[in-house]
C-alpha atoms as a PDB file:
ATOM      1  CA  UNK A   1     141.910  91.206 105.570  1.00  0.00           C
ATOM      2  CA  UNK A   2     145.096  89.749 107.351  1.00  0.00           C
ATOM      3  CA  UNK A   3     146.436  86.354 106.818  1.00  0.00           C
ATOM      4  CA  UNK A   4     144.434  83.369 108.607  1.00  0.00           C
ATOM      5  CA  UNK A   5     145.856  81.901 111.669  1.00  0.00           C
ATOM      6  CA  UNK A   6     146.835  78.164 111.879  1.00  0.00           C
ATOM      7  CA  UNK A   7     143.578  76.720 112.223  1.00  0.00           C
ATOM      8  CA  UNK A   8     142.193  78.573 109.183  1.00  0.00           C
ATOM      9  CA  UNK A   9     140.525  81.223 111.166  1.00  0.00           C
ATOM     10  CA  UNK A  10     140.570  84.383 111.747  1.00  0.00           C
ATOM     11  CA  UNK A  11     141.576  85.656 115.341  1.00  0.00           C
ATOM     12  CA  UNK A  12     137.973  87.503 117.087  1.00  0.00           C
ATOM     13  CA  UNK A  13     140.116  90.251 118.137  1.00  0.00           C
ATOM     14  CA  UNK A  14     141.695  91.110 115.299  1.00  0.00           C
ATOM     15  CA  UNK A  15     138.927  90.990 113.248  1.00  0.00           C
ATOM     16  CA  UNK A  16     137.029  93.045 115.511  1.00  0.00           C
ATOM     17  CA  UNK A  17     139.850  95.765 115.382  1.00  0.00           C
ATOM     18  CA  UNK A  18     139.556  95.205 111.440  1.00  0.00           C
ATOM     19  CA  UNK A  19     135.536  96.037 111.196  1.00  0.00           C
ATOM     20  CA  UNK A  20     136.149  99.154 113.757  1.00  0.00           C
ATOM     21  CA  UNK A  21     138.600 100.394 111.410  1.00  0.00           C
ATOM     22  CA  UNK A  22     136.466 100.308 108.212  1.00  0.00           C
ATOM     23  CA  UNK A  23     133.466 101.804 110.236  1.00  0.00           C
ATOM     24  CA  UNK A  24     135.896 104.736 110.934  1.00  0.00           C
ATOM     25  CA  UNK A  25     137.208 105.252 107.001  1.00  0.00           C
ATOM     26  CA  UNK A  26     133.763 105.228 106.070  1.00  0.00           C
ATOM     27  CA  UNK A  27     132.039 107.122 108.904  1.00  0.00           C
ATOM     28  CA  UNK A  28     134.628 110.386 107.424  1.00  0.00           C
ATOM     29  CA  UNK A  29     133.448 109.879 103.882  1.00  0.00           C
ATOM     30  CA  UNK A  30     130.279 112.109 103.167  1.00  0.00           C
ATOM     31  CA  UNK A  31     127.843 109.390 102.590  1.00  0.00           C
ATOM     32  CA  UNK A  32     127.748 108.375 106.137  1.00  0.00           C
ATOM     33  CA  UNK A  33     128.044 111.750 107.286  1.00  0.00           C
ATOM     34  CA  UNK A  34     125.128 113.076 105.481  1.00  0.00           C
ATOM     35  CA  UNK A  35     122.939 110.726 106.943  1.00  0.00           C
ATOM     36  CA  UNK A  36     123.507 111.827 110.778  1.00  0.00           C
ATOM     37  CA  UNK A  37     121.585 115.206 110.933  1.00  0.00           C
ATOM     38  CA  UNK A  38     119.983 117.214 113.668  1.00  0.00           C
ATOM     39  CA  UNK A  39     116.285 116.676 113.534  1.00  0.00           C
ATOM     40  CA  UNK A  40     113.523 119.562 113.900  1.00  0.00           C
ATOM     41  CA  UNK A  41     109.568 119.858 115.050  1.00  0.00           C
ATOM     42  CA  UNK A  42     107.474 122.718 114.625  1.00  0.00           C
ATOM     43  CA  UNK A  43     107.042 124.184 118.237  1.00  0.00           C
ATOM     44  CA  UNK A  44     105.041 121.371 120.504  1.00  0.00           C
ATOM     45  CA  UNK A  45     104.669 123.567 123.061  1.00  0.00           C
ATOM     46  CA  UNK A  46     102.029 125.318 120.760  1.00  0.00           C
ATOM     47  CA  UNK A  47     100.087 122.132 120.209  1.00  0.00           C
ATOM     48  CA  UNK A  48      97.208 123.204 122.137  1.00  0.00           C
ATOM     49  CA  UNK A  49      96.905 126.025 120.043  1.00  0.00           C
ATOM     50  CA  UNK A  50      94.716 125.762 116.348  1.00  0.00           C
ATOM     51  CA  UNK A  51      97.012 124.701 113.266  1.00  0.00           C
ATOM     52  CA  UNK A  52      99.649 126.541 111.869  1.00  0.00           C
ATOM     53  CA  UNK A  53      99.281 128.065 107.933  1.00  0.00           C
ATOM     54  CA  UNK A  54     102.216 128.210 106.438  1.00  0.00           C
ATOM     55  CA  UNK A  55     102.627 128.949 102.992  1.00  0.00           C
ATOM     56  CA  UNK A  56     103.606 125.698 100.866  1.00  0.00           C
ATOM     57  CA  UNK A  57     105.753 126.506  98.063  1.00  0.00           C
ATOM     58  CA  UNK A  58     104.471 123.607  96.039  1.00  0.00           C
ATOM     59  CA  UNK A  59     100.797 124.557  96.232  1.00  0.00           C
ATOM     60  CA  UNK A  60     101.720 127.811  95.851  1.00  0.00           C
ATOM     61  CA  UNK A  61      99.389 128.743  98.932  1.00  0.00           C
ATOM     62  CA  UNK A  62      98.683 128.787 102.592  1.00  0.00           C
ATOM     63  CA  UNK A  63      98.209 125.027 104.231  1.00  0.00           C
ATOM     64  CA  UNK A  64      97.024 124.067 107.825  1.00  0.00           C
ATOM     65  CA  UNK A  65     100.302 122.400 109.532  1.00  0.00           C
ATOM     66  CA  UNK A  66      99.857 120.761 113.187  1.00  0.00           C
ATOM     67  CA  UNK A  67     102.471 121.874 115.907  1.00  0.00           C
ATOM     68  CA  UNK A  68     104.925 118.904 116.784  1.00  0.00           C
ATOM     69  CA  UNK A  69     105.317 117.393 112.951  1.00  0.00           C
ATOM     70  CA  UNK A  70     108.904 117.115 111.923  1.00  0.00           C
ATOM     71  CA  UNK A  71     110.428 119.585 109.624  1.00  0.00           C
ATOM     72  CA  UNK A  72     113.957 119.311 107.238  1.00  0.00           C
ATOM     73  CA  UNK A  73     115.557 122.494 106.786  1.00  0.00           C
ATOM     74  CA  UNK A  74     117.023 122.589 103.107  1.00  0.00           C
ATOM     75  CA  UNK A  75     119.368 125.010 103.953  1.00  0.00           C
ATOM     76  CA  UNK A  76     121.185 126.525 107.342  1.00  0.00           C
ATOM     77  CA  UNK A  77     119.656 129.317 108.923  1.00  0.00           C
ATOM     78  CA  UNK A  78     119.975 132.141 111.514  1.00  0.00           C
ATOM     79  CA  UNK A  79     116.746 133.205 114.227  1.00  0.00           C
ATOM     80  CA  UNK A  80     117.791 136.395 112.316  1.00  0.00           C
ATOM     81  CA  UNK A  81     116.108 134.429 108.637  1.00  0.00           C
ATOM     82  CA  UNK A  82     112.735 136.441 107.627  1.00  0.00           C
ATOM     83  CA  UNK A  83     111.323 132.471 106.394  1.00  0.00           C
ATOM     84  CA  UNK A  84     113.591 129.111 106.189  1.00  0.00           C
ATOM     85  CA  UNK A  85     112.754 127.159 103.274  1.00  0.00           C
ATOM     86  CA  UNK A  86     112.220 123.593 104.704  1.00  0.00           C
ATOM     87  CA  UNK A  87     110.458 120.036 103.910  1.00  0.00           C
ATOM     88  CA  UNK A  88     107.364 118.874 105.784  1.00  0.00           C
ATOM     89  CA  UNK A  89     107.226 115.438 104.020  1.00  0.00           C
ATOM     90  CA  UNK A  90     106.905 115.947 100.426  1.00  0.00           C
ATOM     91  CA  UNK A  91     105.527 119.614 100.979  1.00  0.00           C
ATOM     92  CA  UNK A  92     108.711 122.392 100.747  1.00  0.00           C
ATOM     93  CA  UNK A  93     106.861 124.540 103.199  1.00  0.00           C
ATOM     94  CA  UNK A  94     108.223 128.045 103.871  1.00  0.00           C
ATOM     95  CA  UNK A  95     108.529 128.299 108.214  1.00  0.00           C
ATOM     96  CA  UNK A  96     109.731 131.093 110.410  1.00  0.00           C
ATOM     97  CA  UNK A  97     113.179 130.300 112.311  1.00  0.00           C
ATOM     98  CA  UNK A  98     111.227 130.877 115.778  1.00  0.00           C
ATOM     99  CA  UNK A  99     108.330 128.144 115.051  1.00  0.00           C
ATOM    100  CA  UNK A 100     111.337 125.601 114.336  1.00  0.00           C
ATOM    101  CA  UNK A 101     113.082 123.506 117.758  1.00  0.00           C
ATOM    102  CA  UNK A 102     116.431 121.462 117.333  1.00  0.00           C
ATOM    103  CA  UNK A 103     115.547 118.350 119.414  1.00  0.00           C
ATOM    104  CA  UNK A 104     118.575 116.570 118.701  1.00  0.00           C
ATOM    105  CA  UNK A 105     120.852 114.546 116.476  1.00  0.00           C
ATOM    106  CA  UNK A 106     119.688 111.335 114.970  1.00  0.00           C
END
């Protein structure tokens, strides 16, 4: 922190400069970083359409999954990917890359 001002205080601006700087430093180490990912639904356009079985690797069988709920991919993955392995909650559920939609960053 810098040295306080004549009235014991800190000036706003500075300060302000201070905590913008620190937000940076840490916003480039990985913890922060990590944290800010793309998020990822099952296809809602389908939703009309019954549940989708996919097979859920803890189970070690098919499960009912409705269109819309969010999904984690564990890994990165290409359209070209026969099945991404990815987290549906607690469940690591195996999905096709076309049944998965990036809706944006976090």
């Amino acid at each position: 922190m810098k040295d306080l001002n004549m009235s014991g205080s800190l000036d706003l601006k500075e300060a302000l400069k201070e905590l913008e700087e620190m937000v940076e430093q840490a916003w480039f180490s990985e913890g922060l970083s990590e944290m800010c990912q793309p998020s990822y639904l099952l296809q809602s356009d389908r939703q009309s359409k019954k549940p989708v079985w996919l097979f859920n690797a803890g189970h070690r069988t098919f499960l009912p999954y409705q269109w819309g709920i969010e999904v984690q991919p564990i890994e990165s993955f290409i359209d070209s990917d026969k099945e991404v392995p990815c987290m549906i909650g607690h469940d690591l559920v195996m999905i096709p890359p076309d049944y998965i939609v990036n809706i944006g960053w976090n």
